[in-house]
PDB file of N, CA and C in Angstrom:
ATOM      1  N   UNK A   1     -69.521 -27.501 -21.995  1.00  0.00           N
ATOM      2  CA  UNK A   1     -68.683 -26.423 -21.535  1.00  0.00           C
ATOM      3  C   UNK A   1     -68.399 -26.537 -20.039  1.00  0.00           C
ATOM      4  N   UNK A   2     -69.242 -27.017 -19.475  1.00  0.00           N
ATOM      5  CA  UNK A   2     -69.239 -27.131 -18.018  1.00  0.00           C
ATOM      6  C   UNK A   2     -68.355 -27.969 -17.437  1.00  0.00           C
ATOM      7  N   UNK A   3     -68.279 -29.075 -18.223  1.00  0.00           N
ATOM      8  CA  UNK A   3     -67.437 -30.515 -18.039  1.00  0.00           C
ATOM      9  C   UNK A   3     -65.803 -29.785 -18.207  1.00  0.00           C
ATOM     10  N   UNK A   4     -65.810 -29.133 -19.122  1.00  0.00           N
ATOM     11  CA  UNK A   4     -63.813 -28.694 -19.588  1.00  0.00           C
ATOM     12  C   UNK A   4     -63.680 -28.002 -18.433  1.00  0.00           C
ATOM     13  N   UNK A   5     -64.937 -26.603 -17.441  1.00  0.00           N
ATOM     14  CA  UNK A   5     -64.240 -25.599 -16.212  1.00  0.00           C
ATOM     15  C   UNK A   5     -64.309 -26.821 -15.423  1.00  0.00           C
ATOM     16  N   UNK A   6     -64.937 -28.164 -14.829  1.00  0.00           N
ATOM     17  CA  UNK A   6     -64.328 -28.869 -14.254  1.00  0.00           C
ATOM     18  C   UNK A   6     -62.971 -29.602 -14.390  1.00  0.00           C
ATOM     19  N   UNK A   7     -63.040 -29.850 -15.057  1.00  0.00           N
ATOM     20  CA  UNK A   7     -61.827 -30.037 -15.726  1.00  0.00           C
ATOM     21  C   UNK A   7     -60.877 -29.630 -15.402  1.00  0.00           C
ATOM     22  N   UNK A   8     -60.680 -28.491 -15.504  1.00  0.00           N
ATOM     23  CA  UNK A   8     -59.431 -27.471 -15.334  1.00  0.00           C
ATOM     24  C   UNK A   8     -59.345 -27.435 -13.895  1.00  0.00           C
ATOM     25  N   UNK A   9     -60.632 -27.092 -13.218  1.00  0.00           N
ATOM     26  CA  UNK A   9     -60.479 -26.942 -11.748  1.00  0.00           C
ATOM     27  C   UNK A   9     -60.007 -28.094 -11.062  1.00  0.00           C
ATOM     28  N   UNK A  10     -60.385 -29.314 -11.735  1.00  0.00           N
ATOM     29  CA  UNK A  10     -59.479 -30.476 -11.197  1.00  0.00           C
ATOM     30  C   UNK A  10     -58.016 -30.776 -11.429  1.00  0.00           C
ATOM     31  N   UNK A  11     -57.704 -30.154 -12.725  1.00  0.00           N
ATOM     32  CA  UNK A  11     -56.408 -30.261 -12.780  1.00  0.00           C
ATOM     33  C   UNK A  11     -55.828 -29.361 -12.046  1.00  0.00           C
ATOM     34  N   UNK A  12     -56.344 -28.032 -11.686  1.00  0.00           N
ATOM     35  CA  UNK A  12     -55.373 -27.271 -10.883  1.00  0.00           C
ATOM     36  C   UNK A  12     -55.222 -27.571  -9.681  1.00  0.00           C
ATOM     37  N   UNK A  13     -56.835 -28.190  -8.925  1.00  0.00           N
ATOM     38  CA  UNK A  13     -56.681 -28.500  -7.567  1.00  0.00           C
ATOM     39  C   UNK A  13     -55.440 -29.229  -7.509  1.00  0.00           C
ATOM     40  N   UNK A  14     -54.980 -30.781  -8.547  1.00  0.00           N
ATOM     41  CA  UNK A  14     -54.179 -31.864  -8.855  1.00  0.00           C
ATOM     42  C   UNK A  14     -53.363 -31.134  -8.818  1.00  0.00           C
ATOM     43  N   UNK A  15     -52.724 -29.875  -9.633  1.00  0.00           N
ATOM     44  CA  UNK A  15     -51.089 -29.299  -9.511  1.00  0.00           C
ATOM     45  C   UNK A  15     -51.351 -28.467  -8.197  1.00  0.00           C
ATOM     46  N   UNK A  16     -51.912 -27.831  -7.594  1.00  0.00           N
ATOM     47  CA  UNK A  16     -52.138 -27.164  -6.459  1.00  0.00           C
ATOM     48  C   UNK A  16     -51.599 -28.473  -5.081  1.00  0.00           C
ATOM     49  N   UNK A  17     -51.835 -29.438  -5.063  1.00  0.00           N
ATOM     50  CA  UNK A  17     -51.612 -30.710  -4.754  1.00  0.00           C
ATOM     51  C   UNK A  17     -50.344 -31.271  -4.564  1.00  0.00           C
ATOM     52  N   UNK A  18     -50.000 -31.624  -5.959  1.00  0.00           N
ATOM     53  CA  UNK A  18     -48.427 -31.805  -5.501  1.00  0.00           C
ATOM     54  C   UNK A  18     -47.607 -30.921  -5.531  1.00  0.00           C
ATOM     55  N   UNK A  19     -47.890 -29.405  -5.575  1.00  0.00           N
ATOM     56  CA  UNK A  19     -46.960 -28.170  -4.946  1.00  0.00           C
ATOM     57  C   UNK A  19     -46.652 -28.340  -3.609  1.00  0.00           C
ATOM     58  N   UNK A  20     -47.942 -28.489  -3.398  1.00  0.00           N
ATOM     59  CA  UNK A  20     -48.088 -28.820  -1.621  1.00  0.00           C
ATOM     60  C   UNK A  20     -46.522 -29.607  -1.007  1.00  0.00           C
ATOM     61  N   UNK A  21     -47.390 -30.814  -1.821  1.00  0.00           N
ATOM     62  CA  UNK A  21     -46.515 -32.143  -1.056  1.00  0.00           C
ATOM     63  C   UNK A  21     -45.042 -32.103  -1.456  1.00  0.00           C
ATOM     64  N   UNK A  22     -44.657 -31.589  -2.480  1.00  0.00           N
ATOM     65  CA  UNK A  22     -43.277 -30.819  -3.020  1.00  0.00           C
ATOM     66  C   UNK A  22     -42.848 -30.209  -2.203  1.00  0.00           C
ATOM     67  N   UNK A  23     -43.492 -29.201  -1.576  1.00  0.00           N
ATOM     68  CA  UNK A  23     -43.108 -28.095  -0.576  1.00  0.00           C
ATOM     69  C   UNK A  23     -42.964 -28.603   1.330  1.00  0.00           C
ATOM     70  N   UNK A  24     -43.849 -29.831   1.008  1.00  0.00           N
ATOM     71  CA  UNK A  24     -43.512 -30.333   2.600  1.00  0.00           C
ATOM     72  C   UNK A  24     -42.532 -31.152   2.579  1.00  0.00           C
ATOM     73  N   UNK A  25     -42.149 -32.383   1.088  1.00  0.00           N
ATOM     74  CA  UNK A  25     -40.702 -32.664   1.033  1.00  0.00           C
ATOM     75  C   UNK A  25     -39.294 -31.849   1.284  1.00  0.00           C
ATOM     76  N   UNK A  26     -39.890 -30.641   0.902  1.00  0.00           N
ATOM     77  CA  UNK A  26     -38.356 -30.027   0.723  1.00  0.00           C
ATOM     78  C   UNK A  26     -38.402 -29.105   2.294  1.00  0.00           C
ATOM     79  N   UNK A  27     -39.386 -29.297   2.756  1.00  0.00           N
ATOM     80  CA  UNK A  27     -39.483 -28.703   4.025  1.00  0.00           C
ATOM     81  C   UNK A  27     -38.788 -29.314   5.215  1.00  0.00           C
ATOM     82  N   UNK A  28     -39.415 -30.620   4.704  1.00  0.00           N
ATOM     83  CA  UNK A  28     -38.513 -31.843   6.183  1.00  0.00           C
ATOM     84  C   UNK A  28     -37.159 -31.699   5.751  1.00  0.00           C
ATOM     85  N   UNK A  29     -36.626 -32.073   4.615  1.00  0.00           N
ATOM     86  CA  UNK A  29     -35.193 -31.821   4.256  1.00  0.00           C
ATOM     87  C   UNK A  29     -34.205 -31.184   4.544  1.00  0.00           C
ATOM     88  N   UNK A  30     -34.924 -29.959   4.282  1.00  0.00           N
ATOM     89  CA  UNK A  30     -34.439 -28.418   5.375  1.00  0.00           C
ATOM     90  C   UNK A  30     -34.453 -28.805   7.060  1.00  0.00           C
ATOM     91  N   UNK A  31     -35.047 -29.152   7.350  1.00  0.00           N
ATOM     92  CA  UNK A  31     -35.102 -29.272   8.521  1.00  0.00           C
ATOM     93  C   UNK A  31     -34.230 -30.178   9.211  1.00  0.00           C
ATOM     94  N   UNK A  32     -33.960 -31.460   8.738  1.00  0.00           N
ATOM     95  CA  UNK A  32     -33.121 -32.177   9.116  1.00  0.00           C
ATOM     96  C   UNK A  32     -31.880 -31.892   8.634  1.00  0.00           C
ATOM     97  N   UNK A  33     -31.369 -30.969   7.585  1.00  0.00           N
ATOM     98  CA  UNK A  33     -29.974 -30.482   7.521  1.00  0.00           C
ATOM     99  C   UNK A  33     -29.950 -29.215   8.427  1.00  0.00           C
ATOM    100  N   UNK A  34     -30.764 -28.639   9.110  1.00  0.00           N
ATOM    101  CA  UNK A  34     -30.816 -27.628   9.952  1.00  0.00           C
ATOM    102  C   UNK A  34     -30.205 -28.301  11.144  1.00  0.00           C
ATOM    103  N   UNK A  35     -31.219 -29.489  11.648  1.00  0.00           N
ATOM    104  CA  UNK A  35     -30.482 -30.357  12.990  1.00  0.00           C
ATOM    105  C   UNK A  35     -29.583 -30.668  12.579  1.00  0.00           C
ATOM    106  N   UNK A  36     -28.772 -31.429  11.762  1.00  0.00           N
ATOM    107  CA  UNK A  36     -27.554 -31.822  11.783  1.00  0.00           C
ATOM    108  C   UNK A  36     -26.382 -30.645  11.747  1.00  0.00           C
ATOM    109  N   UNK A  37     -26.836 -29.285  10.914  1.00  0.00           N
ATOM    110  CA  UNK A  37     -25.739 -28.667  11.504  1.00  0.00           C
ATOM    111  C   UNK A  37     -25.743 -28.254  12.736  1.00  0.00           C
ATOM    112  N   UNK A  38     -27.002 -28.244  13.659  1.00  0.00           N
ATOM    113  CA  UNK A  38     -27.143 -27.546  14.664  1.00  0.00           C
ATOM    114  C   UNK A  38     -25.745 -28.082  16.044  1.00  0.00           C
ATOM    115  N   UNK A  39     -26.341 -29.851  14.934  1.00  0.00           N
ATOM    116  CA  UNK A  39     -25.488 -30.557  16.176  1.00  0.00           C
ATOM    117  C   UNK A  39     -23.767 -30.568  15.761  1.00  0.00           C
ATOM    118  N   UNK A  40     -23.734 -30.046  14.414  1.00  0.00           N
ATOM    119  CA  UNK A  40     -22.174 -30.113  14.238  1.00  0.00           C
ATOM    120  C   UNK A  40     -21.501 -28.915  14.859  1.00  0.00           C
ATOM    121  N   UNK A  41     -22.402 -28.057  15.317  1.00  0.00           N
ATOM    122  CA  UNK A  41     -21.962 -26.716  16.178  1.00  0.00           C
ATOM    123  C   UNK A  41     -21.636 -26.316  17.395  1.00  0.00           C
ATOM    124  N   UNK A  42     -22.557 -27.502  17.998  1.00  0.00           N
ATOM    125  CA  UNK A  42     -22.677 -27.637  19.499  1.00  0.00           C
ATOM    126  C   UNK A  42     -21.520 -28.742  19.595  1.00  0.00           C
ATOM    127  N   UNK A  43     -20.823 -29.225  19.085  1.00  0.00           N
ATOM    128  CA  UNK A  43     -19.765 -30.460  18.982  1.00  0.00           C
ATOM    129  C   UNK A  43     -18.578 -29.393  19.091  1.00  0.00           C
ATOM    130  N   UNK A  44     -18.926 -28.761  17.629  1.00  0.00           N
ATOM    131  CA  UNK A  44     -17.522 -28.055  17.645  1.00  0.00           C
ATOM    132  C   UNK A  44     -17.767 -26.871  18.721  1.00  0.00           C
ATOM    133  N   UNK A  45     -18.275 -25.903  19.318  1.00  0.00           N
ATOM    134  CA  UNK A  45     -18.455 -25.274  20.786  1.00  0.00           C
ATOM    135  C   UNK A  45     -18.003 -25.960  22.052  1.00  0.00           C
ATOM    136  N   UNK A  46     -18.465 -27.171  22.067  1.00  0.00           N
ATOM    137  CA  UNK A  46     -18.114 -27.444  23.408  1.00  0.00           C
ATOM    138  C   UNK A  46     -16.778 -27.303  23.899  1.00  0.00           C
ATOM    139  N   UNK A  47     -15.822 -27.880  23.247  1.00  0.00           N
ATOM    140  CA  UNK A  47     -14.341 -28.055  23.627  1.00  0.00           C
ATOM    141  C   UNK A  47     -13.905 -25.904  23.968  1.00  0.00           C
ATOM    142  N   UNK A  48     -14.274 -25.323  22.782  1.00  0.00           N
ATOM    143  CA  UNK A  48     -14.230 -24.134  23.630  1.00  0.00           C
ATOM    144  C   UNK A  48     -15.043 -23.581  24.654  1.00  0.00           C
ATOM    145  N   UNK A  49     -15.893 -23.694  24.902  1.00  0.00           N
ATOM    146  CA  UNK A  49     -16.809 -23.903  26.526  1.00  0.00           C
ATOM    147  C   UNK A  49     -16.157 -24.251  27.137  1.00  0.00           C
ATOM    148  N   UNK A  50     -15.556 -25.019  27.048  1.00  0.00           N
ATOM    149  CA  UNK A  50     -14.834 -25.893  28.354  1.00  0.00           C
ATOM    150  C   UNK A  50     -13.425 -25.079  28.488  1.00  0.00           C
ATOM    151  N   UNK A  51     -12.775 -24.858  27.380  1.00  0.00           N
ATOM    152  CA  UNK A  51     -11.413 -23.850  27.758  1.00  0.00           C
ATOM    153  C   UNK A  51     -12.055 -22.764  28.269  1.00  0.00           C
ATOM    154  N   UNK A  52     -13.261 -21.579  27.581  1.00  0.00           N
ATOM    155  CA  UNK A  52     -13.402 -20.505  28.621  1.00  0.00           C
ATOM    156  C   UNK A  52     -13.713 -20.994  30.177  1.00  0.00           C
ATOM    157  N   UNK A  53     -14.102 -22.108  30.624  1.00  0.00           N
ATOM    158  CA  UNK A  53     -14.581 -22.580  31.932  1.00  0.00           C
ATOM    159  C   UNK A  53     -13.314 -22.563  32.250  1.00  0.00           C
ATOM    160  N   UNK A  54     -12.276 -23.428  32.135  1.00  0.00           N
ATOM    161  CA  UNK A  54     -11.124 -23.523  32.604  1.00  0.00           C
ATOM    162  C   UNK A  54     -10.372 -22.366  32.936  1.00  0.00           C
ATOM    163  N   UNK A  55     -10.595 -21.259  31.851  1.00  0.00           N
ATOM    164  CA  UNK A  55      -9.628 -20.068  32.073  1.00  0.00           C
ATOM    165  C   UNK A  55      -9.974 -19.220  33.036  1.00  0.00           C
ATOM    166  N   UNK A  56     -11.315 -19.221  33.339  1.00  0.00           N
ATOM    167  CA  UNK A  56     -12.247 -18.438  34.548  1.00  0.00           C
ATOM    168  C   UNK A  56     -11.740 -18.691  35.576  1.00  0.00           C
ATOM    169  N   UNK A  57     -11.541 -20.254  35.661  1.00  0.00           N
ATOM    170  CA  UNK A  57     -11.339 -20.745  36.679  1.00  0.00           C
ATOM    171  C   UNK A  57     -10.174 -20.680  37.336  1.00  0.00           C
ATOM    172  N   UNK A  58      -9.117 -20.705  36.543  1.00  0.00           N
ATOM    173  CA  UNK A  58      -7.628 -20.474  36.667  1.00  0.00           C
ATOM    174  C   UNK A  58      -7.799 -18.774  36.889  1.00  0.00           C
ATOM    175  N   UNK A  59      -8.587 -18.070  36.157  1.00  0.00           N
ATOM    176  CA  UNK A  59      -8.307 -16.702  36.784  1.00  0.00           C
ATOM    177  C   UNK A  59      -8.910 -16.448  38.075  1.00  0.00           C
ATOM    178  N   UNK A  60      -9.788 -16.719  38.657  1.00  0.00           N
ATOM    179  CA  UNK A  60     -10.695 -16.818  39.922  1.00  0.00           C
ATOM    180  C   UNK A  60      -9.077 -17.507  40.951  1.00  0.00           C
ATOM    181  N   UNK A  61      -9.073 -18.347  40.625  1.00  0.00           N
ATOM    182  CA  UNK A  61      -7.815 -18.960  41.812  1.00  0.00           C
ATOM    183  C   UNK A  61      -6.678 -17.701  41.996  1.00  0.00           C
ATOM    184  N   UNK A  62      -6.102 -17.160  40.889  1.00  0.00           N
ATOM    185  CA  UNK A  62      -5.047 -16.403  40.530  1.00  0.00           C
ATOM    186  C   UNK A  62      -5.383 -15.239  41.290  1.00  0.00           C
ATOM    187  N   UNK A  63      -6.758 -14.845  41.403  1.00  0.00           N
ATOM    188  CA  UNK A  63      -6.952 -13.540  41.659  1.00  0.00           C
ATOM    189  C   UNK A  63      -7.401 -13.973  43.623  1.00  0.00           C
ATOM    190  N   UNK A  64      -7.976 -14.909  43.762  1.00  0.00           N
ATOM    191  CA  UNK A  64      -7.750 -15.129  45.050  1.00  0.00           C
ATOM    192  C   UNK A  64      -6.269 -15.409  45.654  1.00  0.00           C
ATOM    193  N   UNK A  65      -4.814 -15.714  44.902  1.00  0.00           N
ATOM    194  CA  UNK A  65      -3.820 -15.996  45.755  1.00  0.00           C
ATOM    195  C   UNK A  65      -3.445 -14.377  45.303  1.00  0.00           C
ATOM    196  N   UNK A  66      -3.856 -13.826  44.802  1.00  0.00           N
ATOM    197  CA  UNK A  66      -3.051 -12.477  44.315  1.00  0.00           C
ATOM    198  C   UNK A  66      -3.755 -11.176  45.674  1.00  0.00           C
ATOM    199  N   UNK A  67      -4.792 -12.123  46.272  1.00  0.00           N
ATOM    200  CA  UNK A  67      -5.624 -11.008  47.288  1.00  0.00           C
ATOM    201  C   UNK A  67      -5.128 -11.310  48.668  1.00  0.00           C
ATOM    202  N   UNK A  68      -4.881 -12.768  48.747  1.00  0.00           N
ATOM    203  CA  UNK A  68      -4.225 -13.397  49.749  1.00  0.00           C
ATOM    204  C   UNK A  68      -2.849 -12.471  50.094  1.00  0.00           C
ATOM    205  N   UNK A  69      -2.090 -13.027  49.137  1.00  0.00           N
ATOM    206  CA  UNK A  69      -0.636 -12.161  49.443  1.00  0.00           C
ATOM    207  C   UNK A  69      -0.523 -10.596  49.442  1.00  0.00           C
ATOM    208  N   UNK A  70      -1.467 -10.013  49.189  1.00  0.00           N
ATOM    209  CA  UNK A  70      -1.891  -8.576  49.308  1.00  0.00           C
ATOM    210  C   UNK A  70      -2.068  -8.724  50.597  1.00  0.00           C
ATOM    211  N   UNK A  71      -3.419  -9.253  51.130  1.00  0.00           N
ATOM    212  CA  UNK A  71      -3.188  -9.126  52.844  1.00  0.00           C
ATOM    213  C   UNK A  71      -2.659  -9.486  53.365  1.00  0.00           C
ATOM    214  N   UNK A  72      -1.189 -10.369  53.148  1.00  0.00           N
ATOM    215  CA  UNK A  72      -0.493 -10.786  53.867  1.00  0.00           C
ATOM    216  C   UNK A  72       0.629  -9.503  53.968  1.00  0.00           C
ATOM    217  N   UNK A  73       1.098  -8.421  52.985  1.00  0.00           N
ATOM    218  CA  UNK A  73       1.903  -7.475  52.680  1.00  0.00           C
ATOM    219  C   UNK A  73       0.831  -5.912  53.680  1.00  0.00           C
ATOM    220  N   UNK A  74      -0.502  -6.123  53.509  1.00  0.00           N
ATOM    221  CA  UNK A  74      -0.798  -5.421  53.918  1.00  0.00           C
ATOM    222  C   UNK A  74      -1.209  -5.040  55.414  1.00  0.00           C
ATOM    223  N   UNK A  75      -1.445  -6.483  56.000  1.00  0.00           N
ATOM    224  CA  UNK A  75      -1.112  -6.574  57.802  1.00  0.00           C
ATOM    225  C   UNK A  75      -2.925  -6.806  57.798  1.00  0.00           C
ATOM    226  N   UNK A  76      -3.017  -6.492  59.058  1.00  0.00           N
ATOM    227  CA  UNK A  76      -4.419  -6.677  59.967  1.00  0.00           C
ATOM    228  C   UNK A  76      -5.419  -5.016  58.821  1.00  0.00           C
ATOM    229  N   UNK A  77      -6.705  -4.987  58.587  1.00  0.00           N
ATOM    230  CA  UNK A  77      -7.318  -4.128  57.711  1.00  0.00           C
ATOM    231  C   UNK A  77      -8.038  -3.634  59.464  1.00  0.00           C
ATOM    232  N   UNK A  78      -8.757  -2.320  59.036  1.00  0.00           N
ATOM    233  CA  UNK A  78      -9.801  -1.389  59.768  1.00  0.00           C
ATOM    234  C   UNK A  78     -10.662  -2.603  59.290  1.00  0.00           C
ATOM    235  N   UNK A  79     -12.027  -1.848  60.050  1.00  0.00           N
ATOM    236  CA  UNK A  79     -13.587  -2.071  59.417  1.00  0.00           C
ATOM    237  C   UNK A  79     -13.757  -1.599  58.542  1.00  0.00           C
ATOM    238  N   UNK A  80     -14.032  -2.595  57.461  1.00  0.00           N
ATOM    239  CA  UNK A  80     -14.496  -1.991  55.883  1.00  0.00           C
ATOM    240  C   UNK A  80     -15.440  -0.919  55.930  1.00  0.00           C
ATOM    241  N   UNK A  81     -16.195  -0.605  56.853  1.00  0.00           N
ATOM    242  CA  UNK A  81     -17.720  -0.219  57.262  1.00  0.00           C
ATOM    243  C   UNK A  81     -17.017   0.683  58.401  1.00  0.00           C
ATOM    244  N   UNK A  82     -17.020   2.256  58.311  1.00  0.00           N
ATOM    245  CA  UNK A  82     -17.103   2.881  59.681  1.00  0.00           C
ATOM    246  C   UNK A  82     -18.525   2.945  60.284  1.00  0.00           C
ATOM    247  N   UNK A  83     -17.840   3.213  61.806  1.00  0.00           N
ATOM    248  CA  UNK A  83     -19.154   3.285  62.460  1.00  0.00           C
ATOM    249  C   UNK A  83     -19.841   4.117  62.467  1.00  0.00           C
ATOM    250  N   UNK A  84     -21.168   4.157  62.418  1.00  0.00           N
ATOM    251  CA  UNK A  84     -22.138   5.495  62.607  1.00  0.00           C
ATOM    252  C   UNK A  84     -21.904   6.105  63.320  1.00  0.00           C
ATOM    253  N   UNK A  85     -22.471   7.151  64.400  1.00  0.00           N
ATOM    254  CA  UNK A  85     -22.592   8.036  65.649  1.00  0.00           C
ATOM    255  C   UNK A  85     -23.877   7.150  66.257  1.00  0.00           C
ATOM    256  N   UNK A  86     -24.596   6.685  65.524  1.00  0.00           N
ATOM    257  CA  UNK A  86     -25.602   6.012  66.635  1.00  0.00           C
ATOM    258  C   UNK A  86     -25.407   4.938  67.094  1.00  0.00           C
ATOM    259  N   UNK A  87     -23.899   4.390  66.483  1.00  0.00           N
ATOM    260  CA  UNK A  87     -23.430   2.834  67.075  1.00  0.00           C
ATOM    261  C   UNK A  87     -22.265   3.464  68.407  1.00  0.00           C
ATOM    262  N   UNK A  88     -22.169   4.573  68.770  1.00  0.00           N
ATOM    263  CA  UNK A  88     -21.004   4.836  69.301  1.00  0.00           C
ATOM    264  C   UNK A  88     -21.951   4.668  70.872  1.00  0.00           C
ATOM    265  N   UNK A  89     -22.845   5.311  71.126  1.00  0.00           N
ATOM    266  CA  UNK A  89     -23.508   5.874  72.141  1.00  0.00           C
ATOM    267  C   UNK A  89     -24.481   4.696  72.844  1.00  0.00           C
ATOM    268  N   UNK A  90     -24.965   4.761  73.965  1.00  0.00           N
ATOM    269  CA  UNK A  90     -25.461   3.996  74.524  1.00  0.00           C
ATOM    270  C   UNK A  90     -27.158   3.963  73.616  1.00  0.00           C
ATOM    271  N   UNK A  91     -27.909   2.797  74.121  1.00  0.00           N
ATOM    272  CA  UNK A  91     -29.249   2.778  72.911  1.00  0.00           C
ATOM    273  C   UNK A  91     -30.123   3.312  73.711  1.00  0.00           C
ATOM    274  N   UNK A  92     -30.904   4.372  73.584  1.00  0.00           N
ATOM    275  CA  UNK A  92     -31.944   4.449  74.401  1.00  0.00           C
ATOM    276  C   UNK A  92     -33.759   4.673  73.595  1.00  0.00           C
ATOM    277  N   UNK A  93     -34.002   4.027  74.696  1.00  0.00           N
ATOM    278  CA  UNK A  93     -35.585   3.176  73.744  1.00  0.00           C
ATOM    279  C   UNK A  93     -36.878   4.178  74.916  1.00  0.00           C
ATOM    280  N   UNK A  94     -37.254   5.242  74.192  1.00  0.00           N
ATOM    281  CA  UNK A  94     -38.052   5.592  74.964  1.00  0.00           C
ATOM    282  C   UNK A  94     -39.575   6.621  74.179  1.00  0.00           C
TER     283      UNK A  94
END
C-alpha cells in the first residue's frame, strides 16, 4: 500500500513538474512578444516625437518674432518692476 501513495506522489510531483516548465515556456514567449511590440511602438512614436519637437519649435520662434514686432509697435517699455519707497530715498545704516 505504501509503494502505490509513493507512487502517486511521484507522479504528481512528475505532472507538478512539467506544469512548471510549461509555464516558464510560455512565460519567455510572452515576454519576447512583449519586447518586440514594445519596440514596434517606439519605431512607430518616434517620427511623431519628432513632429511635436518640430512644431514647438516653430511655435517658440513664431511667438518670439510675434513679441519682437510687438515691441517694435510698442516703443521703449517702463520698468517691469516699480520702484519701492525705500529705493527712492537715500540708504541710511544706523
Amino acid at each position: 500500500m505504501s509503494d502505490v501513495f509513493l507512487g502517486v506522489i511521484a507522479l504528481a510531483v512528475l505532472v507538478m513538474a512539467a506544469i512548471q516548465v510549461a509555464v516558464v515556456i510560455v512565460a519567455l514567449r510572452l515576454a519576447r512578444r512583449v519586447d518586440r511590440f514594445a519596440d514596434r511602438v517606439e519605431q512607430d512614436i518616434r517620427p511623431i516625437v519628432a513632429s511635436l519637437q518640430a512644431l514647438t519649435a516653430d511655435a517658440a520662434r513664431a511667438t518670439s518674432v510675434f513679441r519682437a514686432i510687438l515691441a517694435i509697435f510698442r516703443g521703449p517699455q517702463k520698468n517691469a518692476r516699480p520702484e519701492s519707497p525705500d529705493e527712492e530715498g537715500p540708504l541710511f545704516i544706523g
